[in-house]
N, C-alpha and C. Protein backbone atom coordinates (compact mmCIF):
# COMPACT_ATOMS: atom_id res chain seq x y z
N UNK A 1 31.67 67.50 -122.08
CA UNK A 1 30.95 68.09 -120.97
C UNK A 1 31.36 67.40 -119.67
N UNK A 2 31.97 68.23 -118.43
CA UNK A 2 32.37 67.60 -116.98
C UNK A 2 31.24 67.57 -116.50
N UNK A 3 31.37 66.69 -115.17
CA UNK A 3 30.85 66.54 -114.41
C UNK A 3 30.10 67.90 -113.72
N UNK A 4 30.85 68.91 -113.92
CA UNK A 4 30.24 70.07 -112.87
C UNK A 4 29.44 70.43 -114.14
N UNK A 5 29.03 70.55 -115.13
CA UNK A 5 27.80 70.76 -115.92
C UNK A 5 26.95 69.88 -115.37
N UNK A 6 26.64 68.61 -115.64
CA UNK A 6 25.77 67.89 -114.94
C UNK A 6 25.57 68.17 -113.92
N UNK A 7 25.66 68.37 -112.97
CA UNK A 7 25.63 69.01 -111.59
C UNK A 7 24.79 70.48 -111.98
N UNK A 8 25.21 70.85 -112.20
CA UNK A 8 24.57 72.18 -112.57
C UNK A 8 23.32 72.03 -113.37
N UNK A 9 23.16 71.29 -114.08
CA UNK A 9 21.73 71.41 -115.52
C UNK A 9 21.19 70.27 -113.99
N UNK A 10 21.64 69.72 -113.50
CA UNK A 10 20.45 68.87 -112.72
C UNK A 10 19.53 69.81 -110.89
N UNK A 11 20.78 70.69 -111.01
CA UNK A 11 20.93 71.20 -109.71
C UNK A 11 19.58 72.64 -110.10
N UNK A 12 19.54 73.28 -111.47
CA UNK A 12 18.89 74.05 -111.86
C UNK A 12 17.32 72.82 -112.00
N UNK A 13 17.61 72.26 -112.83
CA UNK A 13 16.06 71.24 -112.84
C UNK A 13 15.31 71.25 -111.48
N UNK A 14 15.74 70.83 -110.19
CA UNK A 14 15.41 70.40 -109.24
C UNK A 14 14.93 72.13 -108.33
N UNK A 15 15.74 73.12 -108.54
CA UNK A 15 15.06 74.22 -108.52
C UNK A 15 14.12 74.73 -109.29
N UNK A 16 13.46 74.52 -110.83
CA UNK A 16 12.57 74.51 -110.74
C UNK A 16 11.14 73.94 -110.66
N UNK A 17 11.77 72.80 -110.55
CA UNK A 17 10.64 71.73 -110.16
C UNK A 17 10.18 71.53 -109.16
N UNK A 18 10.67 71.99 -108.22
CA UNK A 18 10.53 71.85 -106.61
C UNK A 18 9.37 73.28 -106.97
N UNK A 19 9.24 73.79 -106.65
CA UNK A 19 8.58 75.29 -106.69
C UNK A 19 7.11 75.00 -107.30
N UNK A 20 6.96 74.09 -108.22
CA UNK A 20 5.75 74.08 -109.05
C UNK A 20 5.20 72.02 -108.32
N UNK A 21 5.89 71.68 -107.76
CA UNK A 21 5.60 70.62 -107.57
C UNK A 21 4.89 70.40 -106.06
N UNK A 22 5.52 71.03 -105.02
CA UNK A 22 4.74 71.22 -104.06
C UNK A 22 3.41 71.75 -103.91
N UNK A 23 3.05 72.66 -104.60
CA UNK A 23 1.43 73.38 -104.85
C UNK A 23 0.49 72.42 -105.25
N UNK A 24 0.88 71.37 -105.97
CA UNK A 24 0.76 69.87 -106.91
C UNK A 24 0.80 68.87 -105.72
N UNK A 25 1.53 68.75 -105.30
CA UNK A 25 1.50 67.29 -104.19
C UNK A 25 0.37 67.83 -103.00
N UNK A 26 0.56 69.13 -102.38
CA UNK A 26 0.01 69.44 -100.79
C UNK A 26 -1.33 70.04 -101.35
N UNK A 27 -1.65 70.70 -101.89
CA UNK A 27 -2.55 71.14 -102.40
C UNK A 27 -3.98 70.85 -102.74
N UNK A 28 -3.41 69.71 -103.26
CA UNK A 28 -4.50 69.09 -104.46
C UNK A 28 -5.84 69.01 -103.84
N UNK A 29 -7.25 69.95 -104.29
CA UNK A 29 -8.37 69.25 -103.87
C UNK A 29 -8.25 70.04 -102.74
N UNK A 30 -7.49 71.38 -101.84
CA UNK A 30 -7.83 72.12 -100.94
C UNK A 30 -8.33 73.11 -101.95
N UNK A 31 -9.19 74.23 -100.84
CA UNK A 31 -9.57 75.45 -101.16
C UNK A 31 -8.76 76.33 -100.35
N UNK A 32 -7.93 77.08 -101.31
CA UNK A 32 -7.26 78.45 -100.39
C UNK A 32 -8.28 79.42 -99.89
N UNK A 33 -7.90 80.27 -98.54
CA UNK A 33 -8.68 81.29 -98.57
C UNK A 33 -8.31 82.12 -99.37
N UNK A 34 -9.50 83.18 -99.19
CA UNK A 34 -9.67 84.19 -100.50
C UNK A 34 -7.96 85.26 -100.37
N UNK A 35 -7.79 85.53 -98.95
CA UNK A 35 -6.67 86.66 -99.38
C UNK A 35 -5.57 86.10 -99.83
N UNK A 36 -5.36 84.96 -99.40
CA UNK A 36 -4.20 84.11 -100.22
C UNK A 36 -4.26 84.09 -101.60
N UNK A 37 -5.38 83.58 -102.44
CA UNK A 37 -6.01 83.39 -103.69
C UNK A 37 -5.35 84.94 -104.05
N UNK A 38 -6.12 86.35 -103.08
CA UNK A 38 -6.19 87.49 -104.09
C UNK A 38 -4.28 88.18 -103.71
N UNK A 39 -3.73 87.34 -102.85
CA UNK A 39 -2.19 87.55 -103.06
C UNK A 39 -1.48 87.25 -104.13
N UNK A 40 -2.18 85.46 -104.18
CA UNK A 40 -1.33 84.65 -105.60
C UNK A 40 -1.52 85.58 -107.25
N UNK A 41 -2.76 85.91 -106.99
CA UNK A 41 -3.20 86.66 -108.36
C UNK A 41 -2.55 87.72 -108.71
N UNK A 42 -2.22 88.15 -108.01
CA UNK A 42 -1.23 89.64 -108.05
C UNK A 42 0.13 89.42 -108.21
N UNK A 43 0.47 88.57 -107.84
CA UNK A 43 2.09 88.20 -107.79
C UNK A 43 2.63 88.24 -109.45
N UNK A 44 1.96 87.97 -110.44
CA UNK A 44 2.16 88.33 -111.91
C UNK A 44 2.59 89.59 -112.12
N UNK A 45 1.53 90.94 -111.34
CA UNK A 45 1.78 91.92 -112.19
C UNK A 45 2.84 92.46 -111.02
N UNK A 46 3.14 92.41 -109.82
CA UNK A 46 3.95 92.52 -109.02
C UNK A 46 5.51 92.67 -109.62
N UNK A 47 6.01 91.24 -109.94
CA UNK A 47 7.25 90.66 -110.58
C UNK A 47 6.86 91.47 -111.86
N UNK A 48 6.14 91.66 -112.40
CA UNK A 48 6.37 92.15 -114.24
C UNK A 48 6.64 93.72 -113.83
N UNK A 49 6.18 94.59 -112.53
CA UNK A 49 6.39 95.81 -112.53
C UNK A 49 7.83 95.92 -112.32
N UNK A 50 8.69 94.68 -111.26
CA UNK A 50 9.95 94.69 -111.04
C UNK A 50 10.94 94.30 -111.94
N UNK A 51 10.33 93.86 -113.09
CA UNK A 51 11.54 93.38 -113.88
C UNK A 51 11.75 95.00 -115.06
N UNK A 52 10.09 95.48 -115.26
CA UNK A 52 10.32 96.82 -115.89
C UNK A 52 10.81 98.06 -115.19
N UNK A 53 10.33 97.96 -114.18
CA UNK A 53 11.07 99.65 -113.41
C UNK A 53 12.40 100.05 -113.31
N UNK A 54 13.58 98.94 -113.37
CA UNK A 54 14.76 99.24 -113.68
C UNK A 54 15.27 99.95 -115.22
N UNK A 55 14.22 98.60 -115.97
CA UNK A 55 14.73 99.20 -117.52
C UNK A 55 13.86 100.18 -117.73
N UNK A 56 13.18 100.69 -117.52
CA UNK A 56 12.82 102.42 -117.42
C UNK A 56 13.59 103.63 -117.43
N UNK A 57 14.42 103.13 -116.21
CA UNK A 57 15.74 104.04 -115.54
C UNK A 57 17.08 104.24 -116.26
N UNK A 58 17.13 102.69 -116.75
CA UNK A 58 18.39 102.72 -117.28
C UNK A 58 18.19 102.21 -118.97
N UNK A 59 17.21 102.85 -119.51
CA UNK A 59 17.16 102.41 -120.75
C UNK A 59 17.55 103.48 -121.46
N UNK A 60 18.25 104.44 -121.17
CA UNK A 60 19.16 104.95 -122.47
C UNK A 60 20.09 105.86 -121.15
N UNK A 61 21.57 105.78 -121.23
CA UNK A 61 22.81 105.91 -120.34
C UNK A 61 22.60 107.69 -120.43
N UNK A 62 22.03 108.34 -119.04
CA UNK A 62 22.62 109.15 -118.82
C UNK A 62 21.52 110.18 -119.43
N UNK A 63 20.49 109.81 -119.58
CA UNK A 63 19.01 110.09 -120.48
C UNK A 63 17.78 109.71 -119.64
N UNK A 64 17.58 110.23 -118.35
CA UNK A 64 16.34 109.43 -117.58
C UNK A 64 14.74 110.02 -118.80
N UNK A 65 15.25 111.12 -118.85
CA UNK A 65 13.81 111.51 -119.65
C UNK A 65 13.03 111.28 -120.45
N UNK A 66 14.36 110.09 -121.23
CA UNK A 66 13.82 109.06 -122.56
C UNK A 66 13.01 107.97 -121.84
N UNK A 67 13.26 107.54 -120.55
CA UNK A 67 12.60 106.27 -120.02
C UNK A 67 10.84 106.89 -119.66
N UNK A 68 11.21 107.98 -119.04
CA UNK A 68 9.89 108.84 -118.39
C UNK A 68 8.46 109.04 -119.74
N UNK A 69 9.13 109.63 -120.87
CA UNK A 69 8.84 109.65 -121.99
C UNK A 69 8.04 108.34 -122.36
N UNK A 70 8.76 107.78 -122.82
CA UNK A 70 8.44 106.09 -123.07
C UNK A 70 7.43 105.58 -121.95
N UNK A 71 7.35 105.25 -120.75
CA UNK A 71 6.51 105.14 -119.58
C UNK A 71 4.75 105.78 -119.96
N UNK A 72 5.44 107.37 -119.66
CA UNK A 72 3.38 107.75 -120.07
C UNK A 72 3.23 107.70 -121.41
N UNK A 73 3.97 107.74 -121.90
CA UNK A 73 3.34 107.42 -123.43
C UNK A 73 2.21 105.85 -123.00
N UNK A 74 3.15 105.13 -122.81
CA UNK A 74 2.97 103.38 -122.74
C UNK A 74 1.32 103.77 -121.77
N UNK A 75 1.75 104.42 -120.36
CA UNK A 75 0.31 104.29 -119.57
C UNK A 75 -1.22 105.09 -120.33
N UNK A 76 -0.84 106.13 -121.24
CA UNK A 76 -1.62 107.05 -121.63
C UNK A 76 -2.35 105.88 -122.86
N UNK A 77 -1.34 105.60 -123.42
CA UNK A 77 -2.28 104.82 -124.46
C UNK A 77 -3.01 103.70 -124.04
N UNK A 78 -2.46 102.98 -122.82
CA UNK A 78 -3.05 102.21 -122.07
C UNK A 78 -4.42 102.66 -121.12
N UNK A 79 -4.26 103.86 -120.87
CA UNK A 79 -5.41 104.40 -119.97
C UNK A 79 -6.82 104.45 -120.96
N UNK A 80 -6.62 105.00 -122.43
CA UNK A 80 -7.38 105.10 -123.10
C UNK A 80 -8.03 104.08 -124.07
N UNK A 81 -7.23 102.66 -123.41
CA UNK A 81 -7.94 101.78 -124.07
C UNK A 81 -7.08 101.01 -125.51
N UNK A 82 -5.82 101.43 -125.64
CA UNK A 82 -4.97 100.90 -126.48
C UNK A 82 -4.98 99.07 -126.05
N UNK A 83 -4.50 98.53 -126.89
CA UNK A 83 -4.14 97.03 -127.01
C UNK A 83 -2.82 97.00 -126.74
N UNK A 84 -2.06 95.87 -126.29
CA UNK A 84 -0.80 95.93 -126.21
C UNK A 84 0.34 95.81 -127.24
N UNK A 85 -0.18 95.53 -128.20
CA UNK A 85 0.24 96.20 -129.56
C UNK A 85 0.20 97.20 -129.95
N UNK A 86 -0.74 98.33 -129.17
CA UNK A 86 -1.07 99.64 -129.73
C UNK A 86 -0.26 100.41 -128.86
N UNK A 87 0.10 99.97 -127.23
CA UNK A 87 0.88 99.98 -126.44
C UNK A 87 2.32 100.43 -127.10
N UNK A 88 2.77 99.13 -127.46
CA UNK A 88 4.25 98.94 -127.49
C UNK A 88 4.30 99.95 -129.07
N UNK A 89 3.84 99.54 -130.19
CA UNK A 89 3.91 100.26 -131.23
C UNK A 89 3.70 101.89 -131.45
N UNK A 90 2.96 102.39 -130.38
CA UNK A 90 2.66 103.74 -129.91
C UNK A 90 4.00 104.14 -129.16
N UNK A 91 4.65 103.66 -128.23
CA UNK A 91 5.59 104.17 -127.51
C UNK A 91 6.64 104.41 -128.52
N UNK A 92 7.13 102.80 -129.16
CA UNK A 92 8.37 103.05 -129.98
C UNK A 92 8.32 104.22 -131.28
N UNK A 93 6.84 104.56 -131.38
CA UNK A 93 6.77 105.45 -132.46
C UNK A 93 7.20 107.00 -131.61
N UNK A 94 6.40 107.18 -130.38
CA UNK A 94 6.88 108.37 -129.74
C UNK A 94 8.71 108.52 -129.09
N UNK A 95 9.00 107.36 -129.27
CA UNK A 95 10.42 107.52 -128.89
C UNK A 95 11.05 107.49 -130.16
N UNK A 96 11.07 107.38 -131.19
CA UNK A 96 11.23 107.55 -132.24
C UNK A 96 11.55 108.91 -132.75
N UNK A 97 10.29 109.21 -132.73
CA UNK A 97 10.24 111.01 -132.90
C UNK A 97 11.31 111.56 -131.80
N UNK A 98 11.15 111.17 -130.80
CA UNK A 98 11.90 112.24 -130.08
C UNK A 98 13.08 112.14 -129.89
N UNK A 99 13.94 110.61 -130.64
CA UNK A 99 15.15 110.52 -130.41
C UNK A 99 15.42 111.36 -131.86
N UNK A 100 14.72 111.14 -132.70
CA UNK A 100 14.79 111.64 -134.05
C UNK A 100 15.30 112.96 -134.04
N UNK A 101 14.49 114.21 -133.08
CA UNK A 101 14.25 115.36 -132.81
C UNK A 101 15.42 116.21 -131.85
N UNK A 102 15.09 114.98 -130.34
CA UNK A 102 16.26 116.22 -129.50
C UNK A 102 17.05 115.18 -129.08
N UNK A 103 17.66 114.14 -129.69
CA UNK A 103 19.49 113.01 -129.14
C UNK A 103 20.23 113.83 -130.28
């Protein structure tokens, strides 16, 4: 292993430690205000909508309708109170069928 690995595994460490360490040092023992608080809280489902809305689009080449498909399936069973097991296991069963049916 060179030198530019080390550099790198230390250069990645220090990016993410920096990020979680400042909130930790400046922080400590303040009270945020509330819209800050109800910003931070959201920032979860924010990033989780952006990492899925691509693979929606491009989850089968040249096939948007399979992603669309898959989507309300996922929200419908979700609207009605599914678990996220009932979620994910409900979708792959409806994409199932339908790759089964019309690919």
């Amino acid at each position: 292993m060179g030198a530019t690995y080390w550099f790198m595994l230390f250069g990645m460490m220090l990016v993410t430690y920096i990020p979680r360490m400042i909130p930790l040092t400046f922080l400590d023992g303040k009270e945020l205000p509330p819209i800050v608080s109800g910003v931070l809280r959201n920032i979860p489902y924010a990033v989780l909508g952006a990492l899925i809305f691509p693979a929606i689009i491009f989850v089968q080449e040249g096939n948007l309708l399979f992603g669309i498909i898959g989507t309300a399936t996922a929200f419908l069973i979700a609207i009605f109170g599914g678990g996220v097991m009932s979620v994910v296991l409900g979708t792959i069963g409806v994409l199932s069928v339908y790759s089964l049916f019309f690919l």
